[in-house]
PDB file of N, CA and C in Angstrom:
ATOM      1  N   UNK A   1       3.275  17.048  -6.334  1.00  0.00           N
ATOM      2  CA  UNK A   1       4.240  16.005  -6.635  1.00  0.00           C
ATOM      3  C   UNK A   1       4.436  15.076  -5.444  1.00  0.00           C
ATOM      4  N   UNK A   2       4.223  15.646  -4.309  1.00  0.00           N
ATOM      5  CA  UNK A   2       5.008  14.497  -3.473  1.00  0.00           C
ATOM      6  C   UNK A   2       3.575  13.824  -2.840  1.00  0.00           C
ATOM      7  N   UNK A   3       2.193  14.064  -2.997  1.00  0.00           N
ATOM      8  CA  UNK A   3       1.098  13.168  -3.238  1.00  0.00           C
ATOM      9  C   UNK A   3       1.644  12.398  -3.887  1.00  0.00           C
ATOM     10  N   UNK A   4       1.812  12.590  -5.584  1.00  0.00           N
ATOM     11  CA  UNK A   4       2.280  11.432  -6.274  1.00  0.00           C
ATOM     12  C   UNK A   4       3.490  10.498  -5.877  1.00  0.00           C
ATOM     13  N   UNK A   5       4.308  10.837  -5.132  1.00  0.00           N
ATOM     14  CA  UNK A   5       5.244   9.920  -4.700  1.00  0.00           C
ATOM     15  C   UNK A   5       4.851   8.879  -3.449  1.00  0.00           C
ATOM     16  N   UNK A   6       3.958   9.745  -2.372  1.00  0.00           N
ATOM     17  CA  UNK A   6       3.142   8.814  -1.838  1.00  0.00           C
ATOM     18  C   UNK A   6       2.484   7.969  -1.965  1.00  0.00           C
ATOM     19  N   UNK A   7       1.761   8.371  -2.679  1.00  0.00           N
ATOM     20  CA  UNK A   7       1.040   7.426  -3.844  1.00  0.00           C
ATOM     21  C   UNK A   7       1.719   6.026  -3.980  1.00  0.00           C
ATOM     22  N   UNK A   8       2.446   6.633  -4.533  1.00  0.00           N
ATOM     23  CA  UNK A   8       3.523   5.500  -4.987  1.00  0.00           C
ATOM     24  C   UNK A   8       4.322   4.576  -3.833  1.00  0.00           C
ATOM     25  N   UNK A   9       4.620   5.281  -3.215  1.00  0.00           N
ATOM     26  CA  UNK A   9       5.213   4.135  -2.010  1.00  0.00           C
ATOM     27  C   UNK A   9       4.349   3.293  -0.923  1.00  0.00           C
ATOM     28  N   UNK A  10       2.943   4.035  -1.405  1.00  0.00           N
ATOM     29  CA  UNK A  10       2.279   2.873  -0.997  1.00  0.00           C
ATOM     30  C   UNK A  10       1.232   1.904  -1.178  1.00  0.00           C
ATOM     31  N   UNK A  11       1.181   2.385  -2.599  1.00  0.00           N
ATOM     32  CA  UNK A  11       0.111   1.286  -3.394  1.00  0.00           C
ATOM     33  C   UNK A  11       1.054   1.132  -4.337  1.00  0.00           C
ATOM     34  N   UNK A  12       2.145   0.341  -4.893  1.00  0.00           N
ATOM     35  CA  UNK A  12       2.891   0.612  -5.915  1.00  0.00           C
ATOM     36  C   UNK A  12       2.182  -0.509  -6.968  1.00  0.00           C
ATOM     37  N   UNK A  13       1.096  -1.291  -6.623  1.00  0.00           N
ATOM     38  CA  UNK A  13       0.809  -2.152  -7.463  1.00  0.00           C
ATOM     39  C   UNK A  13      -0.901  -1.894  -7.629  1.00  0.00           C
ATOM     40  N   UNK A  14      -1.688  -2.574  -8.691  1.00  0.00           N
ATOM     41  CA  UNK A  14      -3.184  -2.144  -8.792  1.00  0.00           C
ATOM     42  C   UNK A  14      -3.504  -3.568  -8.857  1.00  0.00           C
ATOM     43  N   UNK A  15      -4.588  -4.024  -8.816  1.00  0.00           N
ATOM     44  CA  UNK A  15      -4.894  -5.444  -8.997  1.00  0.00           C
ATOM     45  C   UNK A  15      -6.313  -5.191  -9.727  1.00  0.00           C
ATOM     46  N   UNK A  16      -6.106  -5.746 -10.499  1.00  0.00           N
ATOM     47  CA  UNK A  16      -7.410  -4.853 -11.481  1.00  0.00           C
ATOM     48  C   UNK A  16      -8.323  -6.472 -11.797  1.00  0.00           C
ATOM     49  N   UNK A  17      -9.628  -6.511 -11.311  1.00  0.00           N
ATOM     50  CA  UNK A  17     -10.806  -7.623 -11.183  1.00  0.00           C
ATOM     51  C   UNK A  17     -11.462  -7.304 -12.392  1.00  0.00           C
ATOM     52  N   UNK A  18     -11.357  -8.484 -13.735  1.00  0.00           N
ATOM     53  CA  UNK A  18     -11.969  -7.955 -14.588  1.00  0.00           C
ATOM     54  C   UNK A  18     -12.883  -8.567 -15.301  1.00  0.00           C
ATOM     55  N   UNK A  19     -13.322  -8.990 -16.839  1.00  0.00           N
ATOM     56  CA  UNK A  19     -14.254 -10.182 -17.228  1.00  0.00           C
ATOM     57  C   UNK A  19     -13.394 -11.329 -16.961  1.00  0.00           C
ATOM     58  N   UNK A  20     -12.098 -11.474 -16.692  1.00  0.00           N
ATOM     59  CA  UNK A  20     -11.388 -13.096 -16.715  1.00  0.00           C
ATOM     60  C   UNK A  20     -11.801 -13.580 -15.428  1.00  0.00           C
ATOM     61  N   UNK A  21     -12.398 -12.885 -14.334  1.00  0.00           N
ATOM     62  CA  UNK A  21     -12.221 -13.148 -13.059  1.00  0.00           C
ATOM     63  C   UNK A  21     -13.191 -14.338 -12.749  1.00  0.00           C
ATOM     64  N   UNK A  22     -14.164 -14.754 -13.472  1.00  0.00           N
ATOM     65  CA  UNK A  22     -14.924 -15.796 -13.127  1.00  0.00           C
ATOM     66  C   UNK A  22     -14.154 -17.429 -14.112  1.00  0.00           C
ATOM     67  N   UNK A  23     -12.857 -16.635 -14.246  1.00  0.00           N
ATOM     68  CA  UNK A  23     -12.052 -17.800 -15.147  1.00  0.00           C
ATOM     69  C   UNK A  23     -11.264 -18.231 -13.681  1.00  0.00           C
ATOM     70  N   UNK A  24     -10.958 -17.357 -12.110  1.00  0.00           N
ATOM     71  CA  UNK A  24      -9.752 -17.224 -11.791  1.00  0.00           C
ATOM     72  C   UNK A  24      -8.801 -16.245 -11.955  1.00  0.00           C
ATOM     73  N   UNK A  25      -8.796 -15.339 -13.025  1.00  0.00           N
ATOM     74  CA  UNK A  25      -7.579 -14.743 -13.202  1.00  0.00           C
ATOM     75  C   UNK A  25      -7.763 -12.890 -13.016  1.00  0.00           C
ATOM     76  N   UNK A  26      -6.841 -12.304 -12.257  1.00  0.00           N
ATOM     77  CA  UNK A  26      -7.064 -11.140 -12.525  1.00  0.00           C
ATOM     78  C   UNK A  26      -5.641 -10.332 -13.017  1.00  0.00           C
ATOM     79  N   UNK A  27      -5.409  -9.128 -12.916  1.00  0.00           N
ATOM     80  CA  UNK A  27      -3.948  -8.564 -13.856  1.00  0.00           C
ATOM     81  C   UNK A  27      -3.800  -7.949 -12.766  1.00  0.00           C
ATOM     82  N   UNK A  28      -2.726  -7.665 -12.431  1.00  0.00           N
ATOM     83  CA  UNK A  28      -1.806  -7.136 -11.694  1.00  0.00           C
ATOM     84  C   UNK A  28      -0.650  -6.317 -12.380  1.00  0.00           C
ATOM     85  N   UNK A  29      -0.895  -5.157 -11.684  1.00  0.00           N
ATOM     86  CA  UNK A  29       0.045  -3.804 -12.452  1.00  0.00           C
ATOM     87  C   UNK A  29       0.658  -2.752 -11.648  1.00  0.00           C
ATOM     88  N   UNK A  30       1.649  -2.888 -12.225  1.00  0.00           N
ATOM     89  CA  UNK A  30       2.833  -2.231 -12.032  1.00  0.00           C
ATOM     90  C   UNK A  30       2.209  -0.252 -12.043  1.00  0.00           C
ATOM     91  N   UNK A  31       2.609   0.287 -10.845  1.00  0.00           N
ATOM     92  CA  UNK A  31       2.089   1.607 -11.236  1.00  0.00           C
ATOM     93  C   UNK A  31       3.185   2.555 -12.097  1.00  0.00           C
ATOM     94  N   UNK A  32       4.512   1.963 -11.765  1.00  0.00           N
ATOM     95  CA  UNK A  32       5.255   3.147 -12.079  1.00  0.00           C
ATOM     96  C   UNK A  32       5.789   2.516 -13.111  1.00  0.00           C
ATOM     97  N   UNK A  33       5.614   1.116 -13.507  1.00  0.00           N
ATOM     98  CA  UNK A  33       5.946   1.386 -15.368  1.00  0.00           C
ATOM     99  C   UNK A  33       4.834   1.075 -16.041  1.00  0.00           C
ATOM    100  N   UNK A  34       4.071   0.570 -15.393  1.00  0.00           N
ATOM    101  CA  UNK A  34       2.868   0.392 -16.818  1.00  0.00           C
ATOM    102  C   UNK A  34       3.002  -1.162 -16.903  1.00  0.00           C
ATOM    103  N   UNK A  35       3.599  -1.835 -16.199  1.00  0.00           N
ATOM    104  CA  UNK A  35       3.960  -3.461 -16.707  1.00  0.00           C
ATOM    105  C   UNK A  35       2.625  -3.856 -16.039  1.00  0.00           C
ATOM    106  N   UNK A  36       2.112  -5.189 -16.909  1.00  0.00           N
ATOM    107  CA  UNK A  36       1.369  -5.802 -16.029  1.00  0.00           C
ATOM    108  C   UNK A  36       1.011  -7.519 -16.515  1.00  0.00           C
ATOM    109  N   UNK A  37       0.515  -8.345 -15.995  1.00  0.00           N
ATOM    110  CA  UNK A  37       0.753  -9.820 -16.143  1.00  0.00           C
ATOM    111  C   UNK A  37      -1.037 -10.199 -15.623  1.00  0.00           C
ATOM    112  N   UNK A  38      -1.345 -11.212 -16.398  1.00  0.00           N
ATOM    113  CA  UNK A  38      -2.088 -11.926 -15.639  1.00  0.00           C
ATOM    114  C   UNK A  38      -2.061 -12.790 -15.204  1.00  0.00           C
ATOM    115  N   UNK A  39      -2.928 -12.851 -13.778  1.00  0.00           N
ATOM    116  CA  UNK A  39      -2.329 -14.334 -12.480  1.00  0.00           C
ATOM    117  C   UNK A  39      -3.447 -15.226 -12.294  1.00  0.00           C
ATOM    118  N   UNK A  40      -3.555 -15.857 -12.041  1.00  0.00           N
ATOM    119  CA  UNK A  40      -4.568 -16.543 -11.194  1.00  0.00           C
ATOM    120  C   UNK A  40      -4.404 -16.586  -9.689  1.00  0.00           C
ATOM    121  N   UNK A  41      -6.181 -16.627  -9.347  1.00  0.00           N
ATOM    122  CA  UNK A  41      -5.479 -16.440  -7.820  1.00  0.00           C
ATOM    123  C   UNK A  41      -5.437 -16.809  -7.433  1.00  0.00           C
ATOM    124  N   UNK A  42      -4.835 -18.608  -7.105  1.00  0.00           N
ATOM    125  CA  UNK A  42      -4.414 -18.865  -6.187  1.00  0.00           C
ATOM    126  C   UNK A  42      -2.418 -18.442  -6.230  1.00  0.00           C
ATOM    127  N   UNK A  43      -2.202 -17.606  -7.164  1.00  0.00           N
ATOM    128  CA  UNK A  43      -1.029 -17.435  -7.721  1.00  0.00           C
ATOM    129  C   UNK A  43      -0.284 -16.314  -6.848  1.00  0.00           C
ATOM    130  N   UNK A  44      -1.645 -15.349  -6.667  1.00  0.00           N
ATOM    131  CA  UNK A  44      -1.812 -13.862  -6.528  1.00  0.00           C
ATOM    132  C   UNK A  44      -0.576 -13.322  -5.180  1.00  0.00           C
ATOM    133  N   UNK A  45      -0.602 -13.743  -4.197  1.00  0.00           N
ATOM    134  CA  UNK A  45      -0.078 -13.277  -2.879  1.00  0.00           C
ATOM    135  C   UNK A  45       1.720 -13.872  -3.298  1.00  0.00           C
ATOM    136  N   UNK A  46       1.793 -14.909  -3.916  1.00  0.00           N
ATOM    137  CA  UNK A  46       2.972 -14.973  -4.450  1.00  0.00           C
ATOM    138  C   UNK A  46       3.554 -13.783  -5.516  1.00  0.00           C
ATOM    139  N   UNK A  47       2.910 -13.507  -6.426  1.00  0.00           N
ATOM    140  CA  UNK A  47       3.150 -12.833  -7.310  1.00  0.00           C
ATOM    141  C   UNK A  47       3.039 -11.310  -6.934  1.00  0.00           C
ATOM    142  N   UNK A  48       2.382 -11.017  -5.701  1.00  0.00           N
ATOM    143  CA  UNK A  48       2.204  -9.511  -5.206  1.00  0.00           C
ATOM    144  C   UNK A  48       3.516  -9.711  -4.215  1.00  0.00           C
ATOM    145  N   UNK A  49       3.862 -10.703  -3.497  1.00  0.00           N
ATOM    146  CA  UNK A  49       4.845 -10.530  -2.387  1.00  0.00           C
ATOM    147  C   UNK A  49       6.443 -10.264  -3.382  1.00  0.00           C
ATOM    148  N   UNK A  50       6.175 -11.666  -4.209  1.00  0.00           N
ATOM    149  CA  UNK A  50       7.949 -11.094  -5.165  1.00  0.00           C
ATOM    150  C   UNK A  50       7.600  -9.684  -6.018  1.00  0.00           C
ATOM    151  N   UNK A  51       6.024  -9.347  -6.347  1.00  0.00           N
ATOM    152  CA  UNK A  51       6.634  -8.012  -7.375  1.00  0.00           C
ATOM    153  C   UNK A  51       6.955  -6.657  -5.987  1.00  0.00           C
ATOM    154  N   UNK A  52       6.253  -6.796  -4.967  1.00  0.00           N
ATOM    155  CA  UNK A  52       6.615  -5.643  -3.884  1.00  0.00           C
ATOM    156  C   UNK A  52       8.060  -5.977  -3.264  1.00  0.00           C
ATOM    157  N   UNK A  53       8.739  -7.103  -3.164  1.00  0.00           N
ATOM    158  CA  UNK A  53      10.083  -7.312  -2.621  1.00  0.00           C
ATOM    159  C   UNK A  53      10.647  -6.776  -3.832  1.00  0.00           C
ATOM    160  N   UNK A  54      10.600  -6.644  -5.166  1.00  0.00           N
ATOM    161  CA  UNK A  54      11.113  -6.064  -5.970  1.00  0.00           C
ATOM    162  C   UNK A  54      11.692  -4.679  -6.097  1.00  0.00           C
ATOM    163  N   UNK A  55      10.439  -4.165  -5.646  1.00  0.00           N
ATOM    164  CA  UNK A  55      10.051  -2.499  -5.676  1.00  0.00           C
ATOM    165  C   UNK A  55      10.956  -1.773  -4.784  1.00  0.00           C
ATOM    166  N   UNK A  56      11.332  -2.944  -3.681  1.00  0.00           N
ATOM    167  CA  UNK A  56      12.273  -1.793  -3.082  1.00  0.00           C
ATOM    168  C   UNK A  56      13.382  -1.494  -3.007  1.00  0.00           C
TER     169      UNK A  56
END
């Protein structure tokens, strides 16, 4: 269990590179609910900095 909590406090997000990525866009996800959005990246470091100021 407390792997998994590590885990968690320090990757709390996944950034997952997928077929959209030659569009620009990749998804970004939430580990501990399952939420996730797709960004573009020049979007990305915004959208990773407010969802990790979130987290804590």
């Amino acid at each position: 269990m407390s792997n998994l909590i590590c885990r968690f406090n320090w990757l709390p997000l996944r950034i997952v590179v997928g077929k959209r990525a030659s569009e620009g866009i990749v998804e970004v996800k939430e580990r501990l609910t399952g939420d996730s959005e797709e960004v573009h990246i020049d979007d990305l470091m915004t959208v990773i900095t407010n969802k990790y100021d979130n987290l804590k």
